[in-house]
N, C-alpha and C. Protein backbone atom coordinates (compact mmCIF):
# COMPACT_ATOMS: atom_id res chain seq x y z
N UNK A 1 -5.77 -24.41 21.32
CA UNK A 1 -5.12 -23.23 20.77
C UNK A 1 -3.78 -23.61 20.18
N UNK A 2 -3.42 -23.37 18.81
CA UNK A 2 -2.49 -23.73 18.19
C UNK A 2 -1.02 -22.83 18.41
N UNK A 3 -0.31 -22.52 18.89
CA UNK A 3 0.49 -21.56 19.26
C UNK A 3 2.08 -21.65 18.12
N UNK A 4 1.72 -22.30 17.23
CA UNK A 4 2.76 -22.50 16.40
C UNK A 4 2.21 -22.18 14.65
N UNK A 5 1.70 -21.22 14.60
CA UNK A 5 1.35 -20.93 13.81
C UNK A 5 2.21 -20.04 12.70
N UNK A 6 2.30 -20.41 11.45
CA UNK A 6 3.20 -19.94 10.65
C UNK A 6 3.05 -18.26 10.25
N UNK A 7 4.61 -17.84 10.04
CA UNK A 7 4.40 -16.12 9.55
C UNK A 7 5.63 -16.24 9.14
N UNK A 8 5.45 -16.10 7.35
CA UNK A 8 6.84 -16.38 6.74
C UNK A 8 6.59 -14.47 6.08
N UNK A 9 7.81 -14.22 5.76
CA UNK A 9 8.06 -13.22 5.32
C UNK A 9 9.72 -12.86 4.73
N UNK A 10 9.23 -12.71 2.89
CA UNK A 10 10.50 -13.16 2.36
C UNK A 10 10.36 -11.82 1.17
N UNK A 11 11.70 -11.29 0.82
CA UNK A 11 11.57 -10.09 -0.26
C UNK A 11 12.40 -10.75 -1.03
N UNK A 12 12.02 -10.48 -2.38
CA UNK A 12 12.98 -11.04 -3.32
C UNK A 12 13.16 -10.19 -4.94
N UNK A 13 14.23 -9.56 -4.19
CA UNK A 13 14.24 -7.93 -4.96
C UNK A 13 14.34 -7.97 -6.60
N UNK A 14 14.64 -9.54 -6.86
CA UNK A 14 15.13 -9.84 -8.13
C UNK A 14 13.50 -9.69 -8.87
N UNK A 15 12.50 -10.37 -8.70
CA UNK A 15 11.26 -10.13 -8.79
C UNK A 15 10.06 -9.08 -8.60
N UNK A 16 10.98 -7.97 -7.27
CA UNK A 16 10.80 -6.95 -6.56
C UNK A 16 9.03 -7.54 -5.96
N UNK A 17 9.17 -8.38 -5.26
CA UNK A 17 8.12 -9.17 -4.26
C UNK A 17 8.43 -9.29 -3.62
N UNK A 18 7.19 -8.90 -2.61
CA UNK A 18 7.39 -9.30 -0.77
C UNK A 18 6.30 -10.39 -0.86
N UNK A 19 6.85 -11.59 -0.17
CA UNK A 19 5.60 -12.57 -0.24
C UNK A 19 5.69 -12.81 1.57
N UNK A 20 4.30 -12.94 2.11
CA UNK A 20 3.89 -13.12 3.31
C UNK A 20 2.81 -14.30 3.32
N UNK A 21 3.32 -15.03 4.20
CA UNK A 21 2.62 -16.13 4.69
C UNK A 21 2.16 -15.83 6.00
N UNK A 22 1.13 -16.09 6.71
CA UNK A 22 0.33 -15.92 8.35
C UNK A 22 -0.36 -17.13 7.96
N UNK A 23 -0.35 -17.89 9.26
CA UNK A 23 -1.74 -18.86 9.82
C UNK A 23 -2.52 -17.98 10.78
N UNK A 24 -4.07 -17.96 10.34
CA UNK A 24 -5.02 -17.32 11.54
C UNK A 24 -5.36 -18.86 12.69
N UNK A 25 -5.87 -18.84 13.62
CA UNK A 25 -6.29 -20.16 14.34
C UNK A 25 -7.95 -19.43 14.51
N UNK A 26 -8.47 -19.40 13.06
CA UNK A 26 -9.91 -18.89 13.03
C UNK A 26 -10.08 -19.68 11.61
N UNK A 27 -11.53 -19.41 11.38
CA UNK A 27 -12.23 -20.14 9.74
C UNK A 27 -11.86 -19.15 9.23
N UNK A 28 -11.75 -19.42 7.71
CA UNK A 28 -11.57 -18.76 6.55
C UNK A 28 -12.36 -18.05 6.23
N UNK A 29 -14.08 -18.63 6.70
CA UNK A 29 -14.69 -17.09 5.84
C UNK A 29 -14.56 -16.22 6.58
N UNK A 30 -14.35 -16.13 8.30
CA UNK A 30 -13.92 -15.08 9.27
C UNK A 30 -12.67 -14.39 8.35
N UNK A 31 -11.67 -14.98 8.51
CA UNK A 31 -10.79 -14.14 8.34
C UNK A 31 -10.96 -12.95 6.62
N UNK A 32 -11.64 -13.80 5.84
CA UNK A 32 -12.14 -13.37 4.61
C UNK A 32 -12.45 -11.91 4.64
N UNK A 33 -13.69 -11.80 5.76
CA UNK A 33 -14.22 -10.60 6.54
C UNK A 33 -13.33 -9.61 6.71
N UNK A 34 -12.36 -10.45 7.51
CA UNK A 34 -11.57 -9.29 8.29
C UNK A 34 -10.38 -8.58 7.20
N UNK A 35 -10.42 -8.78 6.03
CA UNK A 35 -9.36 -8.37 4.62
C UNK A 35 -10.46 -7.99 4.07
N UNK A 36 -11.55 -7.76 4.27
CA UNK A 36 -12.59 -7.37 2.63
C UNK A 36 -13.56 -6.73 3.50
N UNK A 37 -14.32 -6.37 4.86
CA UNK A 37 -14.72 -5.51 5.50
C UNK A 37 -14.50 -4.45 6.02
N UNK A 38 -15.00 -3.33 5.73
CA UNK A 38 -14.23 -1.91 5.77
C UNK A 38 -14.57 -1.68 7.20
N UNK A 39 -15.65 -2.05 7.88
CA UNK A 39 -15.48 -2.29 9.48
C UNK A 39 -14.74 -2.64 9.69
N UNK A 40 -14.36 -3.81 9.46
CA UNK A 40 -13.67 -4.67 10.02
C UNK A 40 -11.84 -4.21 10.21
N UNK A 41 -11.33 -4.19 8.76
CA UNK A 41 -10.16 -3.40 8.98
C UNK A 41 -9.91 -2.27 9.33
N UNK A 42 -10.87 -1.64 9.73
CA UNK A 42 -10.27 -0.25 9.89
C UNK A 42 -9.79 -0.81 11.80
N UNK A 43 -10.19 -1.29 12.31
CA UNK A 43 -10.05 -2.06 13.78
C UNK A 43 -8.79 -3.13 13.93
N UNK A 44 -7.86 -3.03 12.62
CA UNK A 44 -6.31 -3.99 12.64
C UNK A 44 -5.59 -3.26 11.56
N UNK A 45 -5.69 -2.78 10.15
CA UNK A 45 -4.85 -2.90 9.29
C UNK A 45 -3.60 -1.30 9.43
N UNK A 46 -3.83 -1.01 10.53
CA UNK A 46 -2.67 0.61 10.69
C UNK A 46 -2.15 0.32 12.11
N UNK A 47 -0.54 0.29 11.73
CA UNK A 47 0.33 -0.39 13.31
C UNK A 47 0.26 0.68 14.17
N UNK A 48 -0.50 0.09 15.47
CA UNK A 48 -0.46 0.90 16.24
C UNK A 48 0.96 1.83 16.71
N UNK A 49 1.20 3.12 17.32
CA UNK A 49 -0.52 3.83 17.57
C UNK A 49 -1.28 4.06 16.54
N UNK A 50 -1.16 4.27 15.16
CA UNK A 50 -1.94 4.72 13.93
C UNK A 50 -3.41 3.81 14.41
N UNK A 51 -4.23 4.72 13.62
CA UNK A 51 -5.11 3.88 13.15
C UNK A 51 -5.57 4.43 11.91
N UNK A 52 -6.85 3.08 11.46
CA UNK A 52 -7.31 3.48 9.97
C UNK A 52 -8.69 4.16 10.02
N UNK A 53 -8.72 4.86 9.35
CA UNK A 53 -10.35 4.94 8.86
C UNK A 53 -10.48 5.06 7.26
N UNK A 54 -11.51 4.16 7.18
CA UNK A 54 -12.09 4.29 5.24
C UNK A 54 -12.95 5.40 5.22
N UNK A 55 -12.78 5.68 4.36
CA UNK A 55 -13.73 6.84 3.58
C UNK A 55 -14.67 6.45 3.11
N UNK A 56 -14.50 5.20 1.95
CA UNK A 56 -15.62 4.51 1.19
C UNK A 56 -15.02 3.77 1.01
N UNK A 57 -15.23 2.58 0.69
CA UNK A 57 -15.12 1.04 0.23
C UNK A 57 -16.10 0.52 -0.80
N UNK A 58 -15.88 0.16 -1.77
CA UNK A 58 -16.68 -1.13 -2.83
C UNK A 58 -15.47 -2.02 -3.13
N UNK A 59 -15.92 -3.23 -2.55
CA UNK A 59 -15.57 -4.44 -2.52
C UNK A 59 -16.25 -5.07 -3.80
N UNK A 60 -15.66 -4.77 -5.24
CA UNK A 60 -16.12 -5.14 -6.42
C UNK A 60 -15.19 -5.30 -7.62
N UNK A 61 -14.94 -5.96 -8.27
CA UNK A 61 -13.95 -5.81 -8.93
C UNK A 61 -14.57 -4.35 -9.90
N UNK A 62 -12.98 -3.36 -9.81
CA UNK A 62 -13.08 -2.35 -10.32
C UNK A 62 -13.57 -1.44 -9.29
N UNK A 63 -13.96 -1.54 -8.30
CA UNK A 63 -14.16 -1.15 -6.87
C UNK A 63 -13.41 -0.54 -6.41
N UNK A 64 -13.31 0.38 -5.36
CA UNK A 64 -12.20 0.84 -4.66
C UNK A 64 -12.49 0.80 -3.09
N UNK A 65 -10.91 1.11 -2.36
CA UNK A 65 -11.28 1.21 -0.91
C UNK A 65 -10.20 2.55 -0.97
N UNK A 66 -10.38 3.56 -0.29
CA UNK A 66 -9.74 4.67 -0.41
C UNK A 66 -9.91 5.15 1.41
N UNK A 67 -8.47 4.58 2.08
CA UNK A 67 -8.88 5.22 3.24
C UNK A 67 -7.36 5.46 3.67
N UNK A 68 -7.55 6.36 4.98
CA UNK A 68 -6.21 6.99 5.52
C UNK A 68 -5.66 6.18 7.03
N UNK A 69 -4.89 6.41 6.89
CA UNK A 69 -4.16 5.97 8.09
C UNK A 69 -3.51 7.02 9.38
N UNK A 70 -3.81 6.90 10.41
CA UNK A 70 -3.89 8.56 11.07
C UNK A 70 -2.90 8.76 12.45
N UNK A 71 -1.98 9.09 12.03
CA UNK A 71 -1.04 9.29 13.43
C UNK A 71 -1.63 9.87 15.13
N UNK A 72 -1.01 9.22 15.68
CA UNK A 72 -1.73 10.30 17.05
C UNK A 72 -1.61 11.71 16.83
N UNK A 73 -0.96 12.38 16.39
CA UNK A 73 -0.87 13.80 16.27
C UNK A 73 -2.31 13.97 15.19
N UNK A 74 -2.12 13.47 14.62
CA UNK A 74 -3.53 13.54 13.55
C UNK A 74 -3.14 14.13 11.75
N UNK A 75 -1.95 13.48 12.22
CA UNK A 75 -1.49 13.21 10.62
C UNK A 75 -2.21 12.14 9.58
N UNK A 76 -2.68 12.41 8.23
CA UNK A 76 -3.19 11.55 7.48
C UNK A 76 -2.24 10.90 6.72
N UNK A 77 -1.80 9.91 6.28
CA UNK A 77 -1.65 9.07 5.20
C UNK A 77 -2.87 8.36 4.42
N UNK A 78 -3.30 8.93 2.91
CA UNK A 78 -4.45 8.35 1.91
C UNK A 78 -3.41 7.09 2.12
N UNK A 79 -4.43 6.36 1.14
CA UNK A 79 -4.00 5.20 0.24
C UNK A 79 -5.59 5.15 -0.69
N UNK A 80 -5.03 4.34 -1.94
CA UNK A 80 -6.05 3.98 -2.91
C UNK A 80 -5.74 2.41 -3.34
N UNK A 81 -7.40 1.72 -2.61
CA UNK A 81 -7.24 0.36 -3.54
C UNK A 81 -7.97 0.15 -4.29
N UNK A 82 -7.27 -0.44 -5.88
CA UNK A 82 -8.57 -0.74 -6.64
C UNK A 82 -8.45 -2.26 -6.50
N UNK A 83 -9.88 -2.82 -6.69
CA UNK A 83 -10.05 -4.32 -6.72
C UNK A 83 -9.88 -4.34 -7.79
N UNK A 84 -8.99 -5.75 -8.54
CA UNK A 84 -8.64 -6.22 -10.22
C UNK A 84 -9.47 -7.25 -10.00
N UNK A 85 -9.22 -8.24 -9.31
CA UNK A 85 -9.91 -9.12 -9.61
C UNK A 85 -10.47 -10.02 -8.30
N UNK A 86 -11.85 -10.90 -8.05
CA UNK A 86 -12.25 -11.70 -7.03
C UNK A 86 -12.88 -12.57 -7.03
N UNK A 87 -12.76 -13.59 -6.01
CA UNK A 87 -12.54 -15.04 -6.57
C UNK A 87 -13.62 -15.20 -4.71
N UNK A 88 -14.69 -15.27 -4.22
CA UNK A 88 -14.94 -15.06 -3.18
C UNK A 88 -14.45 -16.26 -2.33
N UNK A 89 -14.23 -15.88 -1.17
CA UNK A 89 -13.76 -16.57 -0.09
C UNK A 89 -12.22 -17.28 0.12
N UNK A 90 -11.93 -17.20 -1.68
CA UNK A 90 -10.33 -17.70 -1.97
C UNK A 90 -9.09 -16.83 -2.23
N UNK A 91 -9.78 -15.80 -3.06
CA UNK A 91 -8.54 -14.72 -3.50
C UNK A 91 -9.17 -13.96 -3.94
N UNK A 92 -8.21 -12.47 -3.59
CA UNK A 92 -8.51 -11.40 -4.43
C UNK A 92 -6.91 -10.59 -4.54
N UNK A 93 -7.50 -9.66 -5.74
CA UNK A 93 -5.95 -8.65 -6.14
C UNK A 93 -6.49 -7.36 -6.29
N UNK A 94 -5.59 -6.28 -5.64
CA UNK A 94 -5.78 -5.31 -6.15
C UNK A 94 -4.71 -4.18 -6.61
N UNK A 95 -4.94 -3.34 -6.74
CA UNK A 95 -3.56 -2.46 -7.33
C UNK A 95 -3.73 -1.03 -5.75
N UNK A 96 -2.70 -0.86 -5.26
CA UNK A 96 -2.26 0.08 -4.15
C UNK A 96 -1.37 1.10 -4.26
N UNK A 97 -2.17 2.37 -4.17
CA UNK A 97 -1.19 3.46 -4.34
C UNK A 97 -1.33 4.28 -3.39
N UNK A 98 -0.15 5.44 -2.74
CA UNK A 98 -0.40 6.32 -2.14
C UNK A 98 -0.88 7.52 -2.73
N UNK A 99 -2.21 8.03 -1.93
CA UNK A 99 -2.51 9.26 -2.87
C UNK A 99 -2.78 10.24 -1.49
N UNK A 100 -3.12 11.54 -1.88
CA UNK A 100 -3.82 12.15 -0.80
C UNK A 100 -4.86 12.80 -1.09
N UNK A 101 -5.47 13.50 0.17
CA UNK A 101 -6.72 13.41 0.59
C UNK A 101 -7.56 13.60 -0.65
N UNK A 102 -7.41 13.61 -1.94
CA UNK A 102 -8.09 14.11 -3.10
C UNK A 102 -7.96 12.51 -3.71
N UNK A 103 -7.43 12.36 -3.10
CA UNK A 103 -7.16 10.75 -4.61
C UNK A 103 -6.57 10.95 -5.73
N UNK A 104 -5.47 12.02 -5.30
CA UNK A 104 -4.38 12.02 -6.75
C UNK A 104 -3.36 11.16 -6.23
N UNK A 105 -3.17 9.67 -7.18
CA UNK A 105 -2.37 9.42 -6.79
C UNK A 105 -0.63 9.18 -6.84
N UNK A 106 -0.01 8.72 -5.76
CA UNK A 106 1.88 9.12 -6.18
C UNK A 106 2.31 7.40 -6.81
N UNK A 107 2.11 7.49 -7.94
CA UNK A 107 2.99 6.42 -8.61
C UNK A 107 4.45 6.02 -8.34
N UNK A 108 5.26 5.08 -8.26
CA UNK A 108 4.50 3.93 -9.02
C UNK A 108 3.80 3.22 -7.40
N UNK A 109 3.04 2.29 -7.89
CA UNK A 109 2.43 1.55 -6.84
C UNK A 109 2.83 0.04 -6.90
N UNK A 110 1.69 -0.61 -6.34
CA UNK A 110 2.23 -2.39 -6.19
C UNK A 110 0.97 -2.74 -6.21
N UNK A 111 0.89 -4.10 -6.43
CA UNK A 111 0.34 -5.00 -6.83
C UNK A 111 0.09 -5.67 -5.74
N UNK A 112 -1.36 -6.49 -5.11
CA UNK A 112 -1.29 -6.82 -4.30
C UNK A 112 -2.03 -8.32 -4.58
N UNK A 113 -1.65 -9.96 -3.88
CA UNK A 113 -2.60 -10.90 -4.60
C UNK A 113 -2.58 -11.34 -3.58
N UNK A 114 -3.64 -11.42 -2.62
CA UNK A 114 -4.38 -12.30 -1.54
C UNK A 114 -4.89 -13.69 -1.46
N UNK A 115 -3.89 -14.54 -1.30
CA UNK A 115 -4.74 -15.77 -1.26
C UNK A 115 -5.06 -16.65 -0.07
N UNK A 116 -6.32 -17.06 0.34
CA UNK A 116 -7.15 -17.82 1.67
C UNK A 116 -7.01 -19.40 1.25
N UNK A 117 -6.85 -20.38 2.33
CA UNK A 117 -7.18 -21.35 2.40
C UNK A 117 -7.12 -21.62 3.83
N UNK A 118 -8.13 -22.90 3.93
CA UNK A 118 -8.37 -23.79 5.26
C UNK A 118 -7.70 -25.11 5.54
N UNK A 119 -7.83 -25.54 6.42
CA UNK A 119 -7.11 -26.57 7.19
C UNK A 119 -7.37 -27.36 8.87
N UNK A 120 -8.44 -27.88 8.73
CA UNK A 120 -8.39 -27.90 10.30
C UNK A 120 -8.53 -26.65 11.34
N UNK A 121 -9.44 -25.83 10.69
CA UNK A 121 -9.72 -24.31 11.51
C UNK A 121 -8.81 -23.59 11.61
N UNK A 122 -7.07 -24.08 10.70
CA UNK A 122 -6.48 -22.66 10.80
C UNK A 122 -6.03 -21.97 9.42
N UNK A 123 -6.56 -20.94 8.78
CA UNK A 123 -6.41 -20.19 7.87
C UNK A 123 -5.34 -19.38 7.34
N UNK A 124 -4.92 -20.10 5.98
CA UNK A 124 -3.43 -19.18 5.57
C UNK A 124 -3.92 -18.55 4.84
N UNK A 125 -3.32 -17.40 5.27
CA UNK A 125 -3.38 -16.05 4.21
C UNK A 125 -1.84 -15.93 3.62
N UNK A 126 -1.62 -15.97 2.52
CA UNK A 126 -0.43 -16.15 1.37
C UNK A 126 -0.84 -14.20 0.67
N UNK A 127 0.21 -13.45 0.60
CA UNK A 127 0.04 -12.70 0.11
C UNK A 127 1.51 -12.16 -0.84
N UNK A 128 1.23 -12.12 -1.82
CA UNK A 128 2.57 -11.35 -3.09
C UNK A 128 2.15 -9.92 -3.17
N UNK A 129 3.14 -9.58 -3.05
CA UNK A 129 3.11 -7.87 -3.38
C UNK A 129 4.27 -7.64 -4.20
N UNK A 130 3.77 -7.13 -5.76
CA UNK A 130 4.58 -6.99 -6.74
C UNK A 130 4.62 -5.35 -6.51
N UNK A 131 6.14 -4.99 -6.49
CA UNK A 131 6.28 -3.49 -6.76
C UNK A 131 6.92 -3.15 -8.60
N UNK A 132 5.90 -1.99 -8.36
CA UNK A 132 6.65 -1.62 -9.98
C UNK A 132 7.61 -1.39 -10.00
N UNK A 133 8.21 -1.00 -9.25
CA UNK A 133 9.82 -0.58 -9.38
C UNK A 133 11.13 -0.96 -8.18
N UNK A 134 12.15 -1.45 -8.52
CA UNK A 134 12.81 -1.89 -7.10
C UNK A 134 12.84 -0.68 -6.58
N UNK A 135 12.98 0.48 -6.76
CA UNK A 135 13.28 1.20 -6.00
C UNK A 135 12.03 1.94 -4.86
N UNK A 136 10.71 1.47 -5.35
CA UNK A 136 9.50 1.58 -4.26
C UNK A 136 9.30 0.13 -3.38
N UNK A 137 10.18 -1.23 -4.06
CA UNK A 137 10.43 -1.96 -2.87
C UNK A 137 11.40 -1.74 -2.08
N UNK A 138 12.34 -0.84 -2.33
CA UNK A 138 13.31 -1.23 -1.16
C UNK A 138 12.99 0.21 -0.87
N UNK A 139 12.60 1.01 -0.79
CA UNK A 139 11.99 2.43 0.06
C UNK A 139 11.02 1.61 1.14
N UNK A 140 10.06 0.79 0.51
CA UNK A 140 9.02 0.27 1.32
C UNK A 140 10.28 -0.34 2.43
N UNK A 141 10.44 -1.21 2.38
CA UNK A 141 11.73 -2.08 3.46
C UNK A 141 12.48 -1.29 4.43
N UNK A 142 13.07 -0.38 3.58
CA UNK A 142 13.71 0.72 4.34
C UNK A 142 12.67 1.44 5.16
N UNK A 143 11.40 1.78 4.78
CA UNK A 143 10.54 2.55 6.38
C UNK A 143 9.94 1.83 6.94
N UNK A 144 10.28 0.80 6.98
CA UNK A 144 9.62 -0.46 8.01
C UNK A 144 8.78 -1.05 7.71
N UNK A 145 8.32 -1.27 6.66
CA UNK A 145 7.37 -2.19 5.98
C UNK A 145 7.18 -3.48 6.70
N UNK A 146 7.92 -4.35 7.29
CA UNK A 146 8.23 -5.79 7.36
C UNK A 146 7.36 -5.27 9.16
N UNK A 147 7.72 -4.62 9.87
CA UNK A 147 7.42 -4.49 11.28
C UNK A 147 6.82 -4.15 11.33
N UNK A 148 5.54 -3.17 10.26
CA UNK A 148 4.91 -2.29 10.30
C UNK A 148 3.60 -3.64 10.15
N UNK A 149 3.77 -4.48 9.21
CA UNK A 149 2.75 -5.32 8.41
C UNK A 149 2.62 -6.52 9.75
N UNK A 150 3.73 -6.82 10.33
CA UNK A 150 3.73 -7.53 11.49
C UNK A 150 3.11 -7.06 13.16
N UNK A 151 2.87 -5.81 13.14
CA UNK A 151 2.00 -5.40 13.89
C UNK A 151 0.72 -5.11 13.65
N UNK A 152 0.35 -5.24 12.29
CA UNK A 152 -0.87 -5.30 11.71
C UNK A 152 -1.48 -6.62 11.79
N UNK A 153 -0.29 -7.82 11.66
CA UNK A 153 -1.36 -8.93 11.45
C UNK A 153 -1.04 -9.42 12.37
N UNK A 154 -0.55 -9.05 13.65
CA UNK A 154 -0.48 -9.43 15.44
C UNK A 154 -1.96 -8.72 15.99
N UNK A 155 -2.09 -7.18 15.15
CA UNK A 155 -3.34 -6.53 16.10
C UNK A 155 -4.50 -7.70 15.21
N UNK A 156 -4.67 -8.26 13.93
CA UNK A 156 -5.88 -9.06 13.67
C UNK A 156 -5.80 -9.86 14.84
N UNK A 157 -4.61 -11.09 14.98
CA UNK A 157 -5.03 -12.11 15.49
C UNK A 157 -5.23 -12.00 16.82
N UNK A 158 -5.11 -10.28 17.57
CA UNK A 158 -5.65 -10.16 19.10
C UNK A 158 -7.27 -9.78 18.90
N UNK A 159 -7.46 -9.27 17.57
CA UNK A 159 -8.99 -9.25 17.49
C UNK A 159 -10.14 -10.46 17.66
N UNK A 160 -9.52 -11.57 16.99
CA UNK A 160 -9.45 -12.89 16.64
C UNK A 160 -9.99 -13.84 18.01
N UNK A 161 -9.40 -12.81 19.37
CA UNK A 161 -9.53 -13.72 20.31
C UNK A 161 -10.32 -13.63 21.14
């Protein structure tokens, strides 16, 4: 068990990108699963207590995943992803907006580019998140974005085990 596993996390407002680095201590096409299976994430990607549920998912470019995120009280937060583009098992991008329960969504959004690689059974996930506007990156920052995404990819790697 590798216990030194990397989790970089850097904003760089000049670019208005959050770039995130994680090592999984799992294979790549596992972890692949666990970012592109609508089972699968709905069981890590909302920091606890939240959790997720999808509505529908197509994992296609031009595809969407359109699901909410649900407070214990039983508050919804939508979101809308469209897939741009996919590269299987290595990368994918999609575009992320908040919408609600109708799928109208609240502009501007961000950009999201996922990239996988292997190493000796432990898997980096590299991710850029371009915001359209500084001012929806540093709103994101300001409601906890950074702690919020770090309890997301702490609940994967307890799934993981």
């Amino acid at each position: 068990m590798n216990n030194n596993l990397l989790f970089d996390f850097n904003v760089d407002k000049t670019a208005k990108t959050v770039f995130i680095t994680r090592e999984f201590n799992a294979g790549q096409s596992l972890i692949w699963d666990a970012f592109t299976k609508a089972e699968l994430l709905d069981q890590w990607v909302a920091p606890a207590p939240m959790r997720a549920k999808t509505k529908y998912m197509d994992f296609k470019v031009g595809g969407r995943r359109f699901y909410a995120m649900i407070s214990p009280d039983g508050q919804e937060r939508w979101m809308v992803q469209e897939f741009t583009s996919i590269t299987p098992k290595t990368n994918f991008k999609m575009y992320n907006a908040f919408s609600d329960k109708d799928e109208n969504r609240e502009l501007p959004g961000s950009e999201w580019d996922y990239n996988f690689s292997e190493q000796n059974g432990i898997t980096k996930v590299s991710i850029a998140i371009f915001n359209e506007s500084l001012g929806r990156l540093e709103k994101m920052i300001e409601m906890g974005f950074k702690e919020a995404f770090t309890i997301t990819l702490n609940q994967l790697e307890g799934l993981l085990k």
